[in-house]
Protein backbone atom coordinates (compact mmCIF):
# COMPACT_ATOMS: atom_id res chain seq x y z
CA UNK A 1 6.49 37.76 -0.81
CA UNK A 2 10.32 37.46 -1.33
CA UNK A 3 11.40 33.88 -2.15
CA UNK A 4 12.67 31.52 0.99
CA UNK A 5 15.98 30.52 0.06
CA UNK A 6 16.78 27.09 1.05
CA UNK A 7 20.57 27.24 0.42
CA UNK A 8 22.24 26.88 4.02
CA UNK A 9 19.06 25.72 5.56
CA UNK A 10 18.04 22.78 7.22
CA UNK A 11 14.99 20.72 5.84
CA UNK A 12 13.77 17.75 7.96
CA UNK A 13 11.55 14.90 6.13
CA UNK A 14 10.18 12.28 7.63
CA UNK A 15 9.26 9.09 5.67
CA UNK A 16 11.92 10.02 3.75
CA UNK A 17 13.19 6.48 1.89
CA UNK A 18 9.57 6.54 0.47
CA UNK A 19 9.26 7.57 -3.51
CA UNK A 20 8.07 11.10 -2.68
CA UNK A 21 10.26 11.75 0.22
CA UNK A 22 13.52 10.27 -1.85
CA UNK A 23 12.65 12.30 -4.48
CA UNK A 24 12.25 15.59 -2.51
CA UNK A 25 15.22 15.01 -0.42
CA UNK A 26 16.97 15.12 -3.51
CA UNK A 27 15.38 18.47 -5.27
CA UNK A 28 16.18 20.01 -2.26
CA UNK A 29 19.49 19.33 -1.48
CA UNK A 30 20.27 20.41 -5.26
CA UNK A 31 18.99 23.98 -3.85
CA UNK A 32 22.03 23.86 -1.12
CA UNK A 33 19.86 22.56 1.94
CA UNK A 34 21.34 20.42 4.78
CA UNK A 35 19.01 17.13 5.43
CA UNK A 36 17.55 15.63 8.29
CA UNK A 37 16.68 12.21 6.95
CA UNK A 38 13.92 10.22 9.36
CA UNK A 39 12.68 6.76 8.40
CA UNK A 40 11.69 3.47 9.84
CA UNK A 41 14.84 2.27 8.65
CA UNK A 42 18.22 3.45 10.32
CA UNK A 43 20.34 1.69 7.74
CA UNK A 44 18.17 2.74 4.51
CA UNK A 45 18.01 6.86 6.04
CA UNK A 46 22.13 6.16 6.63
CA UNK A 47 22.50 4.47 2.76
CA UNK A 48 20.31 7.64 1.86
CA UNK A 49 22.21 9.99 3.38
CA UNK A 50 25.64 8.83 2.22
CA UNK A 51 24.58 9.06 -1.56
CA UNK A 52 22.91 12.77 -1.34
CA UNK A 53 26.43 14.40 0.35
CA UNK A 54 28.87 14.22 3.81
CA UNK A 55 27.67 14.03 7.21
CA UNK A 56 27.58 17.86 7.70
CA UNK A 57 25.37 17.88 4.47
CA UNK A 58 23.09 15.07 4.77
CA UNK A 59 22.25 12.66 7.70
CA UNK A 60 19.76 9.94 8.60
CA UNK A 61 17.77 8.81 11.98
CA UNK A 62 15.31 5.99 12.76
CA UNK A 63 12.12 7.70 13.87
CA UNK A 64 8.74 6.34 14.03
CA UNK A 65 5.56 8.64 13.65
CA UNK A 66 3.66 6.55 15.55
CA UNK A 67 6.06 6.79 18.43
CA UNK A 68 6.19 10.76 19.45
CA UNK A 69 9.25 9.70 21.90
CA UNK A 70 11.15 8.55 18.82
CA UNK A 71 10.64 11.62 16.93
CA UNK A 72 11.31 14.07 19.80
CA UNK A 73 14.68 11.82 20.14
CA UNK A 74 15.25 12.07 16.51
CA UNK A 75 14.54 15.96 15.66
CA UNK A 76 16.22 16.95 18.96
CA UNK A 77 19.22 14.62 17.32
CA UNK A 78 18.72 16.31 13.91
CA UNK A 79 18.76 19.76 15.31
CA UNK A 80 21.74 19.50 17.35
CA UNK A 81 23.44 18.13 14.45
CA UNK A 82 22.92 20.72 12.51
CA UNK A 83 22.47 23.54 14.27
CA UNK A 84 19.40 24.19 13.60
CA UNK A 85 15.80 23.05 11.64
CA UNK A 86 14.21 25.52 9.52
CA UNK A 87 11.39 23.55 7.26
CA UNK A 88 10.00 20.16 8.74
CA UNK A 89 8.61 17.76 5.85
CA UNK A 90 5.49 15.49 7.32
CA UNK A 91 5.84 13.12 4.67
CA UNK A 92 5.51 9.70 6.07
CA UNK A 93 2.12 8.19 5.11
CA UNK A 94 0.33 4.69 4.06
CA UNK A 95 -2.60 3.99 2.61
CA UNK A 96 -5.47 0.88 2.00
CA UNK A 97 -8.08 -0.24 0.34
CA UNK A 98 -11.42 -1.44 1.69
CA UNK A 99 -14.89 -0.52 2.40
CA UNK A 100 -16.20 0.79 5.87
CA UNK A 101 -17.81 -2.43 6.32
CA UNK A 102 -15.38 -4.98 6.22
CA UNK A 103 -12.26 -3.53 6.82
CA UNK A 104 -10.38 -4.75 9.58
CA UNK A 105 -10.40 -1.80 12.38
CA UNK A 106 -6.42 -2.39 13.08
CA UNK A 107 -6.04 -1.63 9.38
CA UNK A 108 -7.97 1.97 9.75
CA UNK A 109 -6.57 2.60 12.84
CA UNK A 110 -3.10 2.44 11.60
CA UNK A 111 -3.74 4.74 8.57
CA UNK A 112 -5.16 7.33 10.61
CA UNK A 113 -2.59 7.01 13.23
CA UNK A 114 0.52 7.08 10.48
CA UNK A 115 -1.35 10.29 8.14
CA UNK A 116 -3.04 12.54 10.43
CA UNK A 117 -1.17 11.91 13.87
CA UNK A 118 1.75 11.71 12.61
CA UNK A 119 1.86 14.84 10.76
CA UNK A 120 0.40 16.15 14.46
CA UNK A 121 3.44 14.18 16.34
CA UNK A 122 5.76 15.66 13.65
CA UNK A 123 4.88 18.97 14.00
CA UNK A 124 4.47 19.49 17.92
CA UNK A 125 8.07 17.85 17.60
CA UNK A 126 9.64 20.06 15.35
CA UNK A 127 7.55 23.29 15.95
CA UNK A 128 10.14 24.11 18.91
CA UNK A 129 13.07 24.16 16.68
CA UNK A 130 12.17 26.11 13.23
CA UNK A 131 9.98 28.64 15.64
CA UNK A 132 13.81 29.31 16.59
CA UNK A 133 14.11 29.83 12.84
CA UNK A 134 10.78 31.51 11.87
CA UNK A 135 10.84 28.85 9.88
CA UNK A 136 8.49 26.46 8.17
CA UNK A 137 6.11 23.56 8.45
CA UNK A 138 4.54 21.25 5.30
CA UNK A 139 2.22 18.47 5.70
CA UNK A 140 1.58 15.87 2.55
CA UNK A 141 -1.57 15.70 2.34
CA UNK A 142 -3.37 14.28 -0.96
CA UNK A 143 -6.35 15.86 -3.23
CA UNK A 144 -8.04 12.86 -1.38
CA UNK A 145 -8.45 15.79 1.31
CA UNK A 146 -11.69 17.27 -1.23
CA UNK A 147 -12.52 14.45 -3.83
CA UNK A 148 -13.59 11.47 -1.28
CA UNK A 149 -13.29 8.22 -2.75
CA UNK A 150 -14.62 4.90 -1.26
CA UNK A 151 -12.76 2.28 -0.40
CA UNK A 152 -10.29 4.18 0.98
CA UNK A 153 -12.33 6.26 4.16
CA UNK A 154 -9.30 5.95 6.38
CA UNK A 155 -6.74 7.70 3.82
CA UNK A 156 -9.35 10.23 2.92
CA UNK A 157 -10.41 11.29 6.24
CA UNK A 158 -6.83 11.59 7.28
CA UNK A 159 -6.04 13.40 4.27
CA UNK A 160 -8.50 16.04 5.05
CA UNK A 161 -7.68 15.54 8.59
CA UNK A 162 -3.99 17.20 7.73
CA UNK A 163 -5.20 19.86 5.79
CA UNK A 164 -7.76 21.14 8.86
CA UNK A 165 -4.77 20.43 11.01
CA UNK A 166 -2.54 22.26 8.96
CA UNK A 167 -5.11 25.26 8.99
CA UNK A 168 -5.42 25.81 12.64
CA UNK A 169 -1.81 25.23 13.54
CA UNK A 170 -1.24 28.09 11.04
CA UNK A 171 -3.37 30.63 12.54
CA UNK A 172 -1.40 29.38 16.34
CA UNK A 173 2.19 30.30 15.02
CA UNK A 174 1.52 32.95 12.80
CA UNK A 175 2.28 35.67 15.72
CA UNK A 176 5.83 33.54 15.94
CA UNK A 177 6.58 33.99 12.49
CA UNK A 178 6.03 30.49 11.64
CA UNK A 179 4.11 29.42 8.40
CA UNK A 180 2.30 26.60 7.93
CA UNK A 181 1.55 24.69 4.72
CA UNK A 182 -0.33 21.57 3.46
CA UNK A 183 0.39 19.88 -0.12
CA UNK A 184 -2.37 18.15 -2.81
CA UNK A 185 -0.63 16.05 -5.53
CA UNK A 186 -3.20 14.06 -7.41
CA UNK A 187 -2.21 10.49 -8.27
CA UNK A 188 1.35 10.55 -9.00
CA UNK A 189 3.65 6.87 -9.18
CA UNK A 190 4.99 6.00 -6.07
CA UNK A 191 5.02 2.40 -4.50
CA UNK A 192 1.95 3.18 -2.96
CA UNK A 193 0.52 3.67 -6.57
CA UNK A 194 2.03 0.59 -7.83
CA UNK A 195 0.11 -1.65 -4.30
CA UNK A 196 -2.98 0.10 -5.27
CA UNK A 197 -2.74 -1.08 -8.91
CA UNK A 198 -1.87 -4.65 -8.05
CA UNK A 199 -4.93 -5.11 -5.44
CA UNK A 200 -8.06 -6.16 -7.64
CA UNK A 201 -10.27 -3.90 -5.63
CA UNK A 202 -7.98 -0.92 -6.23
CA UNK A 203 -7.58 -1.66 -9.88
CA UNK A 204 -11.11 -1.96 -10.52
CA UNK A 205 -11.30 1.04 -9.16
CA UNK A 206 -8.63 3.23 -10.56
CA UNK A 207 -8.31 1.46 -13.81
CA UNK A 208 -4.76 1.88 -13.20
CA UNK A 209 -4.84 6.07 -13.34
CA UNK A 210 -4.30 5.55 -17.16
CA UNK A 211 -6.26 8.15 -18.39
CA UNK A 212 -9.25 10.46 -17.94
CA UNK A 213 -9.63 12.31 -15.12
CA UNK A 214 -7.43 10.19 -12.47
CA UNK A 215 -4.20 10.21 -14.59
CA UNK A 216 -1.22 10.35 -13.05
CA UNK A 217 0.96 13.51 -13.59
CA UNK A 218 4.90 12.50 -13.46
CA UNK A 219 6.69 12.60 -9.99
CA UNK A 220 8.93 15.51 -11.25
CA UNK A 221 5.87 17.71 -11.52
CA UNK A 222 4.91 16.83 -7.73
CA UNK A 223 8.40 17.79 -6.73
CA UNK A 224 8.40 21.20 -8.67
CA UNK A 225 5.06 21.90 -7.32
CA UNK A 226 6.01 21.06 -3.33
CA UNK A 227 9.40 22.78 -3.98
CA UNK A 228 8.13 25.78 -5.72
CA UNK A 229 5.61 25.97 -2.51
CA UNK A 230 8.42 25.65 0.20
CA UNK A 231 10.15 28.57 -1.15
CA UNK A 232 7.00 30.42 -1.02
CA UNK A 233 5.88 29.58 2.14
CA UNK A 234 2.57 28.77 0.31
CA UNK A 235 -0.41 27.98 2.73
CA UNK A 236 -1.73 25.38 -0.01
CA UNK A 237 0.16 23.70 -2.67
CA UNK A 238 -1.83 22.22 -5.24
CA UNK A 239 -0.55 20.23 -8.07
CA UNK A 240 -1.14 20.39 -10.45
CA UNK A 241 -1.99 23.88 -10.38
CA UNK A 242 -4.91 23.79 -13.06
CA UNK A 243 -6.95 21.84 -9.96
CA UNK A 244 -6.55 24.65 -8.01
CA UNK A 245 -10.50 25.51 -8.08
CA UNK A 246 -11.35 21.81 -7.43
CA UNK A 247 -9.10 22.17 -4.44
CA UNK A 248 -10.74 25.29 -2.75
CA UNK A 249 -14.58 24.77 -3.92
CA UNK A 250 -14.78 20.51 -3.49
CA UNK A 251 -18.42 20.94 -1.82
CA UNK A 252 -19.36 22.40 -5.59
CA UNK A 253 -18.10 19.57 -7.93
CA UNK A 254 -18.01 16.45 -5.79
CA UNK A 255 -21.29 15.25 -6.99
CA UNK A 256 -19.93 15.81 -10.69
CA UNK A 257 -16.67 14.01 -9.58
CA UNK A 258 -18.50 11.39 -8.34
CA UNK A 259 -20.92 10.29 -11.05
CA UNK A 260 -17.83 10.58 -13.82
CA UNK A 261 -15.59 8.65 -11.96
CA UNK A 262 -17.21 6.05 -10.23
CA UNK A 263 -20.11 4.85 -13.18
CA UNK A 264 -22.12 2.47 -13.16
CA UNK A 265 -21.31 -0.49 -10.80
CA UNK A 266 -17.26 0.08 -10.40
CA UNK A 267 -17.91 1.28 -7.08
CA UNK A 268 -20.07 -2.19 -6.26
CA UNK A 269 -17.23 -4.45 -7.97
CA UNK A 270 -14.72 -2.38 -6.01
CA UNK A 271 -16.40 -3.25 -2.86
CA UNK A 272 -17.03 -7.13 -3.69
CA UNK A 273 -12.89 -8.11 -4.34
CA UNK A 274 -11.65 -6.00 -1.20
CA UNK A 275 -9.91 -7.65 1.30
CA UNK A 276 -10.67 -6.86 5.10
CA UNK A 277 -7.09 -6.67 5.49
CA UNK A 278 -6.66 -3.43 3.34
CA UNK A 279 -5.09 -5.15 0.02
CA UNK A 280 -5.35 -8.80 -1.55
């Protein structure tokens, strides 16, 4: 497949003041793509905007992916703005930490609602505008969508959620031209990285992603990898790449995964310094 050329085209991102969506709004408008900046925040997407290039280049909304109203208003915004959306970025996503038991159902609700919904809200808001474009939608999903940790059942499940989604929406808007794409980093350091490491229950559970087989691969490699997938219109973008084959055959290696990485009690001590309100 020839490569898709982002110069001139318009990428949309939402959560995009976060530490992966900052750091992709950036790698891509180095490639000559206009952005569509969408975040809680009207001021931080504006301050965003403003350092990455002019108006016509760059330009920030307050959208909420919770809210499909304030998306619709904000892509519809975007896309008159610009003139167009080719690649829409579901990037906005949260996470927690606590066990099925005791964790507070407003707390999984809202991670659900943010990870998997929102990607859905994003897309069904977008898909009108790159469809124009034959264009392109990712969703950030997480190698939490094969290697199922506990303590975290409502990232996970909407993790995997995204990539099903992803799946099916691509086999819908194939006939249109439209491809469809769903992203794995493994632990990489973000904010969210640095919440997880300060919760006891997270820490005990990720040791801080020091070393062994949940270290953390640098941020630049996560970028390369999602950019590198854009411009192929990849259907899965994996990185790194050498956990490819975890990726596509979890059901084989999760019980492997599972005794390695969770030994002995961790999982136990995990459990007993959670908080019921996702992080101490």
């Amino acid at each position: 497949m020839s490569r898709y050329h982002l110069a001139g085209r318009t990428v949309l991102i939402t959560g995009s003041t976060g530490g992966l969506g900052s750091a992709l709004a950036r790698a891509v408008a180095a490639r000559g793509a206009n952005l569509a900046l969408l975040d809680l925040d009207a001021d931080a997407t504006a301050r965003q905007a403003e350092a990455l290039g002019p108006d016509t280049a760059a330009r920030g909304w307050a959208a909420d992916v919770r809210d499909f109203d304030s998306l619709q208003r904000a892509i519809d915004a975007a896309a008159a703005h610009f003139g167009r959306i080719d690649v829409v970025i579901a990037n906005a996503g949260v996470g927690a930490m606590a066990p099925l038991a005791t964790v507070d159902p407003a707390v999984f609700e809202r991670v659900t609602d943010i990870n998997l919904n929102g990607v859905w809200r994003t897309f069904r808001a977008g898909l009108p505008h790159v469809t124009q474009q034959k264009g392109y939608l990712l969703a950030i999903s997480s190698m939490a969508a094969f290697v199922h940790s506990p303590l975290q059942g409502a990232y996970t499940a909407s993790k995997a959620g995204v990539w099903a989604l992803a799946d099916s929406t691509r086999l819908e808007v194939r006939h249109l031209g439209v491809g469809v794409g769903s992203a794995h980093p493994t632990f990489f350091k973000t904010p969210m990285m640095d919440q997880i490491h300060s919760d006891p229950a997270g820490n005990t559970l990720w040791k801080g992603n020091a070393s062994g087989l949940w270290k953390m691969i640098p941020l630049d490699d996560v970028v390369a990898g999602i950019v590198s997938g854009i411009e192929r219109r990849a259907d899965l973008i994996v990185v790194p790449k050498r956990l490819g084959l975890p990726a596509r055959i979890p059901g084989l290696i999760r019980p492997i995964v599972d005794r390695i990485g969770f030994p002995g009690t961790t999982i136990p001590d995990a459990i007993a310094q959670a908080s019921p309100t996702g992080w101490n």
